[in-house]
PDB file of N, CA and C in Angstrom:
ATOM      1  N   UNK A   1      -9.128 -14.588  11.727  1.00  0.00           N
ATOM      2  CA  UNK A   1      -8.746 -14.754  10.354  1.00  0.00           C
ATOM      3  C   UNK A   1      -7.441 -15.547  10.310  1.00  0.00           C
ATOM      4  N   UNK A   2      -7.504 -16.992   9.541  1.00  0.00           N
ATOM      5  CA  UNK A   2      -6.138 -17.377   9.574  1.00  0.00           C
ATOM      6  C   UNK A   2      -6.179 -18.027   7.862  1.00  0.00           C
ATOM      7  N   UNK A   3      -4.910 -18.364   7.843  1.00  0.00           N
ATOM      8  CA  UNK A   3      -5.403 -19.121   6.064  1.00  0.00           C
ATOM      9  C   UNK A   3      -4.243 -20.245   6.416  1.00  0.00           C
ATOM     10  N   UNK A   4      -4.982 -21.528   5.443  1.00  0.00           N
ATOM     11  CA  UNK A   4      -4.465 -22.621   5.607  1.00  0.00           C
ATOM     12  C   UNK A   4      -3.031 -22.818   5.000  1.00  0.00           C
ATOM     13  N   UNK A   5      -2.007 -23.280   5.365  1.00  0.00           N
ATOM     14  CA  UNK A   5      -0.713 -22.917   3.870  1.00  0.00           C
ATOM     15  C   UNK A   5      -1.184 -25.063   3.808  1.00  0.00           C
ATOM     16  N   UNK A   6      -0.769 -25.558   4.450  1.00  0.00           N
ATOM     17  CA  UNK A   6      -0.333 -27.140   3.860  1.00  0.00           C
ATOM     18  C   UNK A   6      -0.094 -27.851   5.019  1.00  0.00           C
ATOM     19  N   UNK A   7      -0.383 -29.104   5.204  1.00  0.00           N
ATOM     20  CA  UNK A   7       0.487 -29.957   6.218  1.00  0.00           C
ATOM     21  C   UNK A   7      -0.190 -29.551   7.522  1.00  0.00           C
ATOM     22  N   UNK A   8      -1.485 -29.356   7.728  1.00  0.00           N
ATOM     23  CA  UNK A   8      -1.952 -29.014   8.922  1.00  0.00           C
ATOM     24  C   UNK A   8      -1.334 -27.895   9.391  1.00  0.00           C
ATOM     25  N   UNK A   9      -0.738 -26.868   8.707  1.00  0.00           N
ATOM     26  CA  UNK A   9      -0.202 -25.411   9.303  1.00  0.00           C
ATOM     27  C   UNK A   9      -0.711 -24.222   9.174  1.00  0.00           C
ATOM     28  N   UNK A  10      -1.083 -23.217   9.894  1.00  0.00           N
ATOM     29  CA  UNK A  10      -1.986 -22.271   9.275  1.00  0.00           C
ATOM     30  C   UNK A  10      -1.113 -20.851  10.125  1.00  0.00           C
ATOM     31  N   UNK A  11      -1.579 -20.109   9.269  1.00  0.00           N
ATOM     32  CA  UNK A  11      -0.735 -18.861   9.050  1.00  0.00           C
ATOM     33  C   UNK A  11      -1.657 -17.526   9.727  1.00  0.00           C
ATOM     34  N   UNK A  12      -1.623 -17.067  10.932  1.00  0.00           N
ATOM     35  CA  UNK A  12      -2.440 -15.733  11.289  1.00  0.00           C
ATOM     36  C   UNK A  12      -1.663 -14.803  11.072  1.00  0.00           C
ATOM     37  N   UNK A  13      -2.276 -13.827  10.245  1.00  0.00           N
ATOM     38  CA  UNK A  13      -1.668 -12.681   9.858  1.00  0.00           C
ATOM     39  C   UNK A  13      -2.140 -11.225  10.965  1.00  0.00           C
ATOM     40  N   UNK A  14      -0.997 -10.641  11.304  1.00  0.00           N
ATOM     41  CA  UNK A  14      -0.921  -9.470  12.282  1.00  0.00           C
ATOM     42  C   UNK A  14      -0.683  -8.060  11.735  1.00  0.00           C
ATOM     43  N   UNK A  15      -1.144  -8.277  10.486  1.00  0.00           N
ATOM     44  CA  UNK A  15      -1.200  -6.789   9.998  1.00  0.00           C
ATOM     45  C   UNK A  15      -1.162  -6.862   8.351  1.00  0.00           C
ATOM     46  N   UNK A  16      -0.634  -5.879   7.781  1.00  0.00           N
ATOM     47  CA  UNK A  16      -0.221  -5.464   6.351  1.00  0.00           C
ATOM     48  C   UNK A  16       0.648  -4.879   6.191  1.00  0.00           C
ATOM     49  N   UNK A  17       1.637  -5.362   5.170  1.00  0.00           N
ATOM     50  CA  UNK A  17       2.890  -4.652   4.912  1.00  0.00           C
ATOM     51  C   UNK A  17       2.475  -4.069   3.142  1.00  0.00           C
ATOM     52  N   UNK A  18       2.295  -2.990   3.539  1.00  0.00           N
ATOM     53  CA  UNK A  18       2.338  -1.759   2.108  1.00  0.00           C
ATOM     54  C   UNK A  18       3.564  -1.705   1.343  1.00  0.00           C
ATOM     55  N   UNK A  19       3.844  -1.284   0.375  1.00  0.00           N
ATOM     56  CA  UNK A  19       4.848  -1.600  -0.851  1.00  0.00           C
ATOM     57  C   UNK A  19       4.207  -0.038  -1.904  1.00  0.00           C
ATOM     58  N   UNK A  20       5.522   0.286  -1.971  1.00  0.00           N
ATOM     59  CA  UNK A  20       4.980   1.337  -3.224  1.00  0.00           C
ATOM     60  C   UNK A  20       5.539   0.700  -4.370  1.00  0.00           C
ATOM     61  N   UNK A  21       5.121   1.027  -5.261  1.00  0.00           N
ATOM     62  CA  UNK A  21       5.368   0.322  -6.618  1.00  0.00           C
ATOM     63  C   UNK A  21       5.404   1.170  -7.455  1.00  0.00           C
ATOM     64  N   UNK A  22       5.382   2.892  -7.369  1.00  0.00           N
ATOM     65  CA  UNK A  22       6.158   3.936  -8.277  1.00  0.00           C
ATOM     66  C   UNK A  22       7.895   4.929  -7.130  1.00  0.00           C
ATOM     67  N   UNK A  23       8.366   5.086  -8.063  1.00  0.00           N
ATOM     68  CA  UNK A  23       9.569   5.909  -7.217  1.00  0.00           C
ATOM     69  C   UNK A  23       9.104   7.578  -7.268  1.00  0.00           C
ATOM     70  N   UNK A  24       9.297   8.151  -6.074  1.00  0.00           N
ATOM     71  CA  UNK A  24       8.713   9.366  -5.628  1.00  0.00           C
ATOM     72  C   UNK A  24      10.168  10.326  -6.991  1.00  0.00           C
ATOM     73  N   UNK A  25       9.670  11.464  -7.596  1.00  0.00           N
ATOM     74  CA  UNK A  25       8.421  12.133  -6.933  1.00  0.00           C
ATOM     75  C   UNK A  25       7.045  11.675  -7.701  1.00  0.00           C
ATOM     76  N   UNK A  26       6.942  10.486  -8.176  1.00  0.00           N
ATOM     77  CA  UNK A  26       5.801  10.096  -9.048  1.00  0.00           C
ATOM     78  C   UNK A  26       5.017   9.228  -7.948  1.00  0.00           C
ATOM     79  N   UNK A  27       3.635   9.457  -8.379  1.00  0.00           N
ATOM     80  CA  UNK A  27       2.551   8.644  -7.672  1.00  0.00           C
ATOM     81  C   UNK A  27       1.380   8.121  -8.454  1.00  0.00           C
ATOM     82  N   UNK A  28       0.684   7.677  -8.286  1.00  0.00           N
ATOM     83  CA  UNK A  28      -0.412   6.865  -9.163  1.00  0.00           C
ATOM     84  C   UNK A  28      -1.845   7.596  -8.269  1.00  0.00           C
ATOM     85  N   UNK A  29      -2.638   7.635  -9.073  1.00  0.00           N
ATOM     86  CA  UNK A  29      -3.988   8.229  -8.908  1.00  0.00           C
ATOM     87  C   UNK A  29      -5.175   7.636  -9.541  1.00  0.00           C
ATOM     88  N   UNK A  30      -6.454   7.747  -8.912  1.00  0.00           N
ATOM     89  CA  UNK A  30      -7.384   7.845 -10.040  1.00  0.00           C
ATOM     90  C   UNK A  30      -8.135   8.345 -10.693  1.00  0.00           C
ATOM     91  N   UNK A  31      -8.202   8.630 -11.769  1.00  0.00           N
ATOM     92  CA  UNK A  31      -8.801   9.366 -12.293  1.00  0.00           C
ATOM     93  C   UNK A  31     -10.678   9.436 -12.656  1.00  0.00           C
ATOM     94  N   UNK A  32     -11.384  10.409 -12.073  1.00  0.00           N
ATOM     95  CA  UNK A  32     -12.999   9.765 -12.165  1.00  0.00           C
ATOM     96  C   UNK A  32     -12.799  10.223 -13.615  1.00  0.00           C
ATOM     97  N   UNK A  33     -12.929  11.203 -14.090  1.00  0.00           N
ATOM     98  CA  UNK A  33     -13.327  11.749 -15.322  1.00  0.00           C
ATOM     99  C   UNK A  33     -12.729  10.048 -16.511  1.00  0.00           C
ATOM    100  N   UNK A  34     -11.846  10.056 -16.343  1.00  0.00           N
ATOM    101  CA  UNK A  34     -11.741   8.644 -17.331  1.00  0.00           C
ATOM    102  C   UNK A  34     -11.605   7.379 -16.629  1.00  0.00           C
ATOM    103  N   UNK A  35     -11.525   7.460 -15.503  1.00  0.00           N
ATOM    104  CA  UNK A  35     -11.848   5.916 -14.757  1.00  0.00           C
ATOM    105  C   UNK A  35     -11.015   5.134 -14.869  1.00  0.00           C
ATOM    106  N   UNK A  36      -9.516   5.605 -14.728  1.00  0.00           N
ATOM    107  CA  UNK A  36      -8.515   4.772 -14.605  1.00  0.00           C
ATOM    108  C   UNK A  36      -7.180   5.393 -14.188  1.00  0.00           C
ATOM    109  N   UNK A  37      -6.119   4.510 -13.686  1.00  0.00           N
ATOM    110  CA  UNK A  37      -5.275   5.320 -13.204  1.00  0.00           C
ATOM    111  C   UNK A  37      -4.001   6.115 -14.697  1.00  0.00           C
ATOM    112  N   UNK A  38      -3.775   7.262 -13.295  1.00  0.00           N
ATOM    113  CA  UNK A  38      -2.524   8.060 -13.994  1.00  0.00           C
ATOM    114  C   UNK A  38      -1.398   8.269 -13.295  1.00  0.00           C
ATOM    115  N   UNK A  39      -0.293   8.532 -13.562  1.00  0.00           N
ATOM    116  CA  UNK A  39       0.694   9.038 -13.133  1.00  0.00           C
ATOM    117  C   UNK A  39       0.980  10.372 -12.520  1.00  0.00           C
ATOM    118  N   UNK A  40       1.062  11.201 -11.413  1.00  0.00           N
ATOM    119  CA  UNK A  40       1.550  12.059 -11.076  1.00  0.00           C
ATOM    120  C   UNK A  40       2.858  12.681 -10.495  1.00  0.00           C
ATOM    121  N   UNK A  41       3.303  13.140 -11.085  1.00  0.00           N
ATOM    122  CA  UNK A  41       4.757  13.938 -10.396  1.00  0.00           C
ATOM    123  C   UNK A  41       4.322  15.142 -10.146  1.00  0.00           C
ATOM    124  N   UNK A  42       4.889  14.946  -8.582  1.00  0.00           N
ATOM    125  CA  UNK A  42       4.491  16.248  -7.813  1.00  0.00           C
ATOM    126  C   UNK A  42       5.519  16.961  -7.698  1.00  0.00           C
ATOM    127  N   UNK A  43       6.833  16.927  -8.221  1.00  0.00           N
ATOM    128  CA  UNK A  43       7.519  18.117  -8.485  1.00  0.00           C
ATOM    129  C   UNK A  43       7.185  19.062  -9.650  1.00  0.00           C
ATOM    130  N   UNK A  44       6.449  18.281 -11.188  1.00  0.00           N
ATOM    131  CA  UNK A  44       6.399  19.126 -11.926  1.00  0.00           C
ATOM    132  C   UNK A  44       5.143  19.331 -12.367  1.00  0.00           C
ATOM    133  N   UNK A  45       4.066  18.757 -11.429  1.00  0.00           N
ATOM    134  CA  UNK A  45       2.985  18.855 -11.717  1.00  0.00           C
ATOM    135  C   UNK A  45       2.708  18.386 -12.686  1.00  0.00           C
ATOM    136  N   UNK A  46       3.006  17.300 -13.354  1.00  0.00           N
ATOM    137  CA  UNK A  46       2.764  16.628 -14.681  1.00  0.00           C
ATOM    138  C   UNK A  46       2.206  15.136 -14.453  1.00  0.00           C
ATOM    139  N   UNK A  47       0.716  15.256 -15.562  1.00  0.00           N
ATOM    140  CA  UNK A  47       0.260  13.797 -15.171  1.00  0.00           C
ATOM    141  C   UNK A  47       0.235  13.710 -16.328  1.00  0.00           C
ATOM    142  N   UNK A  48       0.323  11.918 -16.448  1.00  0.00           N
ATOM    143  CA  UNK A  48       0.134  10.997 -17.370  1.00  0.00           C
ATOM    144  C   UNK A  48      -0.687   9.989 -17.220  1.00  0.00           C
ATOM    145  N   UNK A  49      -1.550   9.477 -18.624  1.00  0.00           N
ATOM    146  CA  UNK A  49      -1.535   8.033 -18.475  1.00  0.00           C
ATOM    147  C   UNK A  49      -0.820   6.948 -18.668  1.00  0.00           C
ATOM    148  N   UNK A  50       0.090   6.682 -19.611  1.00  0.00           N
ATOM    149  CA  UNK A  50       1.105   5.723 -19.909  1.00  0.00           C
ATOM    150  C   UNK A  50       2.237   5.954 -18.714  1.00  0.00           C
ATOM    151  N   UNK A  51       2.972   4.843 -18.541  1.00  0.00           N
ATOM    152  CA  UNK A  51       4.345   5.025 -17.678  1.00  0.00           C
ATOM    153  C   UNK A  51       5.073   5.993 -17.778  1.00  0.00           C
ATOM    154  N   UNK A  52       5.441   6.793 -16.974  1.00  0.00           N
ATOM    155  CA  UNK A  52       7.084   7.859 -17.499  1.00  0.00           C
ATOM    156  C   UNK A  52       7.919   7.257 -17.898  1.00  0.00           C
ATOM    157  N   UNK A  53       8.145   5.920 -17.057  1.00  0.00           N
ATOM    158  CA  UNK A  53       9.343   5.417 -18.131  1.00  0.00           C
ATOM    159  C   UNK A  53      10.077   4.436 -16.461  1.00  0.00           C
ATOM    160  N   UNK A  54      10.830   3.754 -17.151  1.00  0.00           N
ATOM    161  CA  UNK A  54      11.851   2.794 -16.490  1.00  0.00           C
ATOM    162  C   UNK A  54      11.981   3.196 -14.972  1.00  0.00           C
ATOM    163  N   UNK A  55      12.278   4.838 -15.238  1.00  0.00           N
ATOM    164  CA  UNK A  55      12.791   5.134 -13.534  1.00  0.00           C
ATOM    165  C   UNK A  55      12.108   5.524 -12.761  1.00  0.00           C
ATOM    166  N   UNK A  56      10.333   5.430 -13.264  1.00  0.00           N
ATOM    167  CA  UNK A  56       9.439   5.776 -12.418  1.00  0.00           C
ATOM    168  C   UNK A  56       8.756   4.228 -11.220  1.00  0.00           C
ATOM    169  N   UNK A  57       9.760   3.464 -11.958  1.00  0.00           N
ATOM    170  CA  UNK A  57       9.378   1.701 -11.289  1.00  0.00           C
ATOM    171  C   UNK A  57      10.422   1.462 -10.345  1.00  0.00           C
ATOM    172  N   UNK A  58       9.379   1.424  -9.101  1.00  0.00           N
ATOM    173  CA  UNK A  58      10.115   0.783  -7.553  1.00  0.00           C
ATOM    174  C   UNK A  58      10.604  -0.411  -7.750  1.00  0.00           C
ATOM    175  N   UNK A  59      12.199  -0.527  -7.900  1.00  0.00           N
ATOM    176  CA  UNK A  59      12.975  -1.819  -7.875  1.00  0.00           C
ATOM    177  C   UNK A  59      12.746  -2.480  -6.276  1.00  0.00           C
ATOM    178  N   UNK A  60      13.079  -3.181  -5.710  1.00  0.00           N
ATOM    179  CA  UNK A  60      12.932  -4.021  -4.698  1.00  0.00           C
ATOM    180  C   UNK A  60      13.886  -3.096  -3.888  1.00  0.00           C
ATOM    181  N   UNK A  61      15.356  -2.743  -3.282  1.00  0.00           N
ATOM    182  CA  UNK A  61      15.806  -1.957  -2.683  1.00  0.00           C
ATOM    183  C   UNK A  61      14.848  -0.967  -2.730  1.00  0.00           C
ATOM    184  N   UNK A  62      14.330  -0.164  -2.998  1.00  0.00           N
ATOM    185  CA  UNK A  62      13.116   1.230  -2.945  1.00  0.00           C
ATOM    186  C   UNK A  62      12.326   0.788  -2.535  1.00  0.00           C
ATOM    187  N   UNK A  63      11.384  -0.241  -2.814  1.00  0.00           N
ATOM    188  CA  UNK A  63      10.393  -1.090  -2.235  1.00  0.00           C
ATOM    189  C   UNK A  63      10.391  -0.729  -1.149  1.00  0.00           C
ATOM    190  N   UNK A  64      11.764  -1.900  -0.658  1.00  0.00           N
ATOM    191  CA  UNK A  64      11.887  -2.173   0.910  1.00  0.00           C
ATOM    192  C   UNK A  64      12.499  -1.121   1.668  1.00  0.00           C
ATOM    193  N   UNK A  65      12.973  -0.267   1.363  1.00  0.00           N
ATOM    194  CA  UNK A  65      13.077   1.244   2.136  1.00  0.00           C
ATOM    195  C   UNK A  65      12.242   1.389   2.488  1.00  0.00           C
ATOM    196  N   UNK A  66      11.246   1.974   1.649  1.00  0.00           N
ATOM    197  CA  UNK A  66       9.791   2.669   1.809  1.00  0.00           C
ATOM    198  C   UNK A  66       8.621   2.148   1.744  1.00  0.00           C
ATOM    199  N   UNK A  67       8.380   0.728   2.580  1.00  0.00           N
ATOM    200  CA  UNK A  67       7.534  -0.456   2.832  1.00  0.00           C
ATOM    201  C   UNK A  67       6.979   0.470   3.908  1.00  0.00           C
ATOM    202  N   UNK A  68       5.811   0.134   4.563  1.00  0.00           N
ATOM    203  CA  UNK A  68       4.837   0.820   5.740  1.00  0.00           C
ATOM    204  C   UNK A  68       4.552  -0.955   6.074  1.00  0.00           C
ATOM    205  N   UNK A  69       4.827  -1.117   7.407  1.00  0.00           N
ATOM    206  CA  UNK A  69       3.712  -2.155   8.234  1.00  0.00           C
ATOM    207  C   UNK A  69       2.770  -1.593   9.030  1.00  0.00           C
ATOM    208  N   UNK A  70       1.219  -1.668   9.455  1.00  0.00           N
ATOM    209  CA  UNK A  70       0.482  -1.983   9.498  1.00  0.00           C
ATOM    210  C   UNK A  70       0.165  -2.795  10.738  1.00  0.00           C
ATOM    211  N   UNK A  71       0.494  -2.795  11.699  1.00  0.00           N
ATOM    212  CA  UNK A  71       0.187  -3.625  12.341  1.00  0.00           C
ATOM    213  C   UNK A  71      -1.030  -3.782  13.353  1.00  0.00           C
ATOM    214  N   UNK A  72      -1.979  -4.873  13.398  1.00  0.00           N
ATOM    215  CA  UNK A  72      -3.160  -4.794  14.218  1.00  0.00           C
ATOM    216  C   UNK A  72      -2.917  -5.083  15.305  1.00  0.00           C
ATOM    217  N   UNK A  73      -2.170  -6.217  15.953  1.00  0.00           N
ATOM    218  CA  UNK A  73      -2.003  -6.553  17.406  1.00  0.00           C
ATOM    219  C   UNK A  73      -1.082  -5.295  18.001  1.00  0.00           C
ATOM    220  N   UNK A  74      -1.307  -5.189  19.526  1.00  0.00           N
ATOM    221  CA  UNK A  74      -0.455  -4.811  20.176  1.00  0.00           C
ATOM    222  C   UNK A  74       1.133  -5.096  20.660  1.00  0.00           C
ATOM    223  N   UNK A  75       1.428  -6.367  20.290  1.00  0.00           N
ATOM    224  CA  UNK A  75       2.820  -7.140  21.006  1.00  0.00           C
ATOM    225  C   UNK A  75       3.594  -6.328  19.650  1.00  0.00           C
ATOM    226  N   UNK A  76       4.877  -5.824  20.332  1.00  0.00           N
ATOM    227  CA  UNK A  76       5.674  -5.205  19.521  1.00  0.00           C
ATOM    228  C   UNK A  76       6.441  -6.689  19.076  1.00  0.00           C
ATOM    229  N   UNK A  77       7.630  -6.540  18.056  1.00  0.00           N
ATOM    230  CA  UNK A  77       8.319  -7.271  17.448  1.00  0.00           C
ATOM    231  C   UNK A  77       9.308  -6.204  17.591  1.00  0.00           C
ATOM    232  N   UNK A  78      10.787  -7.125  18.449  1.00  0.00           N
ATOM    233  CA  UNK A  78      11.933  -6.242  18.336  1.00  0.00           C
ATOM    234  C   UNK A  78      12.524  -6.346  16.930  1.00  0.00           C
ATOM    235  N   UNK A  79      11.970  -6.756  15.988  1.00  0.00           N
ATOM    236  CA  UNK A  79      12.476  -6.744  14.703  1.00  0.00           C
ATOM    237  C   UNK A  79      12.060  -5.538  13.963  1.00  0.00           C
ATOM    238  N   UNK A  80      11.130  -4.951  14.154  1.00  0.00           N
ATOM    239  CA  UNK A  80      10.239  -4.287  13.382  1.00  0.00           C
ATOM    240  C   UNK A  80      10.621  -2.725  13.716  1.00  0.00           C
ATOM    241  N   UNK A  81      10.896  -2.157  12.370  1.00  0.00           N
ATOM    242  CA  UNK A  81      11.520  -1.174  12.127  1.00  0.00           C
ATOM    243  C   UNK A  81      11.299   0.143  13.258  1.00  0.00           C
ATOM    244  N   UNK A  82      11.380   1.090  13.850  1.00  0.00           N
ATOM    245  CA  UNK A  82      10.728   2.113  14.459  1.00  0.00           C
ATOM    246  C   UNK A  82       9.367   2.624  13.695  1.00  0.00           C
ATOM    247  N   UNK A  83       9.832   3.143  13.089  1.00  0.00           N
ATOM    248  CA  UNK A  83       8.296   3.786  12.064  1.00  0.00           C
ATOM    249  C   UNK A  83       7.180   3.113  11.448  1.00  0.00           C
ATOM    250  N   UNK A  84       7.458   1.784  11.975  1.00  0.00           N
ATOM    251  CA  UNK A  84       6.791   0.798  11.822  1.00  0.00           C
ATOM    252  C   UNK A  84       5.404   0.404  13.004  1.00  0.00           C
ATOM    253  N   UNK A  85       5.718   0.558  13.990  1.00  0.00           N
ATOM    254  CA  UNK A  85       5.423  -0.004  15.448  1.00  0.00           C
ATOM    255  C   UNK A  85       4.015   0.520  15.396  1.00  0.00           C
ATOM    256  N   UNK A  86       3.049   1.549  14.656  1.00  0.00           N
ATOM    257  CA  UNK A  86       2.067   2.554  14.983  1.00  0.00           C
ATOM    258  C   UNK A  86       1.308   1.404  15.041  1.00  0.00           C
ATOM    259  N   UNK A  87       0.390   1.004  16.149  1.00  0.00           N
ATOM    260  CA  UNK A  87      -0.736  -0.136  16.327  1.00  0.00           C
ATOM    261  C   UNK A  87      -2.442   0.567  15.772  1.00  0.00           C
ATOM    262  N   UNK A  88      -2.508   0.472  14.461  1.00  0.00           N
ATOM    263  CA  UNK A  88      -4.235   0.766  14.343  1.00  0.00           C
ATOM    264  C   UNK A  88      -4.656  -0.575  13.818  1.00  0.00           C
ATOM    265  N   UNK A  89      -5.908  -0.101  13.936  1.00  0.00           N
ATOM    266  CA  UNK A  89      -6.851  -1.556  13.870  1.00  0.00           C
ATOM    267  C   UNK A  89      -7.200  -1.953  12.560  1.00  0.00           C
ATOM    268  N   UNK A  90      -7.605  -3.211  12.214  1.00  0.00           N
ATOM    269  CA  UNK A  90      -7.526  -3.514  11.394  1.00  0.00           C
ATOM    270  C   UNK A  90      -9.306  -3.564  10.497  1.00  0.00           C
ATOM    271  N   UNK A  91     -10.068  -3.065  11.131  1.00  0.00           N
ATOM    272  CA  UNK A  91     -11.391  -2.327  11.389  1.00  0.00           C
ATOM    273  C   UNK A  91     -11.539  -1.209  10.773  1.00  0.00           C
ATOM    274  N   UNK A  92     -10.459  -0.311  11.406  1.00  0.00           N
ATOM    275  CA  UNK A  92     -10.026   1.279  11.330  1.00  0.00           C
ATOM    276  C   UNK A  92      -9.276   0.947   9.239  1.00  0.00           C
ATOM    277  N   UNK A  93      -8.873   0.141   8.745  1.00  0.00           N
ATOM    278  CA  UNK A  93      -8.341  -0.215   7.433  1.00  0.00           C
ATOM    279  C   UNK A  93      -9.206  -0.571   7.009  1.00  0.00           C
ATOM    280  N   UNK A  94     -10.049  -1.146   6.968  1.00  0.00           N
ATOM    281  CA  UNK A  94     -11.068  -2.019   6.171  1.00  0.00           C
ATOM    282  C   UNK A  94     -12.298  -0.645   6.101  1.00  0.00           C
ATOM    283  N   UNK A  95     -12.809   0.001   6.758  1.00  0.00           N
ATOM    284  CA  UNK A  95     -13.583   1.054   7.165  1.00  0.00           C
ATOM    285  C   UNK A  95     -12.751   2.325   5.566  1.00  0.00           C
ATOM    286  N   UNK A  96     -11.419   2.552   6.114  1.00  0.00           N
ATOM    287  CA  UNK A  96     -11.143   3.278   5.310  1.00  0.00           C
ATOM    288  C   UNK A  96     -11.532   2.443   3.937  1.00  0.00           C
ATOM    289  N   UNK A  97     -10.729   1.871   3.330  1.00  0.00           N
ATOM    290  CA  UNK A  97     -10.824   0.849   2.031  1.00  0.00           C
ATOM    291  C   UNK A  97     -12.157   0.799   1.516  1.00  0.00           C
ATOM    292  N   UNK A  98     -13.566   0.721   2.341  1.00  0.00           N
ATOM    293  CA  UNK A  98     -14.905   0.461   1.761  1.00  0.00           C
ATOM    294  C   UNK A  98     -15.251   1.988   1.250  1.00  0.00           C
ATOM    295  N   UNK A  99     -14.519   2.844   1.994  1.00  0.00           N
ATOM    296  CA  UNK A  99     -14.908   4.239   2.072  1.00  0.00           C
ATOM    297  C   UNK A  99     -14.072   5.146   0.720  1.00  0.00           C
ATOM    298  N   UNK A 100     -12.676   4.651   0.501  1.00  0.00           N
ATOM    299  CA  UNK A 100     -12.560   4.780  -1.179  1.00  0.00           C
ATOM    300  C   UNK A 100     -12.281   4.344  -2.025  1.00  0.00           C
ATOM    301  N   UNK A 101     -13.255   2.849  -2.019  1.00  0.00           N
ATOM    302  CA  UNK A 101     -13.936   1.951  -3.057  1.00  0.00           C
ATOM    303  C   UNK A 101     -15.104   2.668  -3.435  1.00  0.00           C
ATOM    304  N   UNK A 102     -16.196   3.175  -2.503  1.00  0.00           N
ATOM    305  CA  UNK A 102     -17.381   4.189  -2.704  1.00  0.00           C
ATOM    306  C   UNK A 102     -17.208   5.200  -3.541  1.00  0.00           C
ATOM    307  N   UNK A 103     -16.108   5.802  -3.261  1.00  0.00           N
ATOM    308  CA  UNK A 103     -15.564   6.935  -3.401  1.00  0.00           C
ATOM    309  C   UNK A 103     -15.276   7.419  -5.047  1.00  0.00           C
ATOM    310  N   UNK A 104     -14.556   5.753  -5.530  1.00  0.00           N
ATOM    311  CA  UNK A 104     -13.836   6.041  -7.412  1.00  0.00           C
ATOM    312  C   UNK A 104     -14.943   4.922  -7.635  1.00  0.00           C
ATOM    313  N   UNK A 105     -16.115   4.659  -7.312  1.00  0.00           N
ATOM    314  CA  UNK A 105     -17.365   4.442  -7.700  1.00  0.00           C
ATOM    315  C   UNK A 105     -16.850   2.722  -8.308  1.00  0.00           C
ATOM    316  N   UNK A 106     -16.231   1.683  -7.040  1.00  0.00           N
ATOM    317  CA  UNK A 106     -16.106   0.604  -7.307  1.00  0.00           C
ATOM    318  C   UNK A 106     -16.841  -0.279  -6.429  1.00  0.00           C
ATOM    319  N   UNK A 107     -18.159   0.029  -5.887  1.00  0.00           N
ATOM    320  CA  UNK A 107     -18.765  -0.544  -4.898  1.00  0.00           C
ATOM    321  C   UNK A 107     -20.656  -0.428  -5.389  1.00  0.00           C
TER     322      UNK A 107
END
């Protein structure tokens, strides 16, 4: 798998870098009964559908704290964070992903 960028250069990608995009203790879900997502806070057990509001949105510092890489190859990168380094396959992701696409009945 590689993708073309320009100028005869092409780009192989060695994994996935994950991003949360709510601030804990809130999380996003889906919901079967109405078939779309909600909001959960798991401190107060309170779900929503609309936003909680401003401070439930991962600014970029939060982002990049709590980013997950993903990585498929084996060659470590001395750049790459400790908690980062876990090598699963990229097989083992795609397998999961088809499995809950099936699942909230998008397949």
């Amino acid at each position: 798998m590689c993708f073309d960028v320009s100028d005869d250069r092409y780009y192989v990608p060695v994994g996935l870098l994950f991003f949360k995009c709510v601030k804990e203790p809130w999380s996003l879900h889906h919901s079967r009964s109405q078939k779309r997502l909600y909001f959960f806070n798991c401190k107060t057990s309170e779900s929503v559908f609309d936003s909680p509001g401003q401070d439930s949105v991962a600014d970029y510092q939060y982002c990049l704290h709590h980013r997950l890489f993903w990585r498929w190859q084996e060659e470590q990168d001395p750049y790459t964070r400790r908690n980062e380094r876990a090598n699963l396959g990229k097989d083992a992701l795609l397998q999961f992903l088809q499995s809950r696409a099936e699942k909230i009945g998008l397949t």
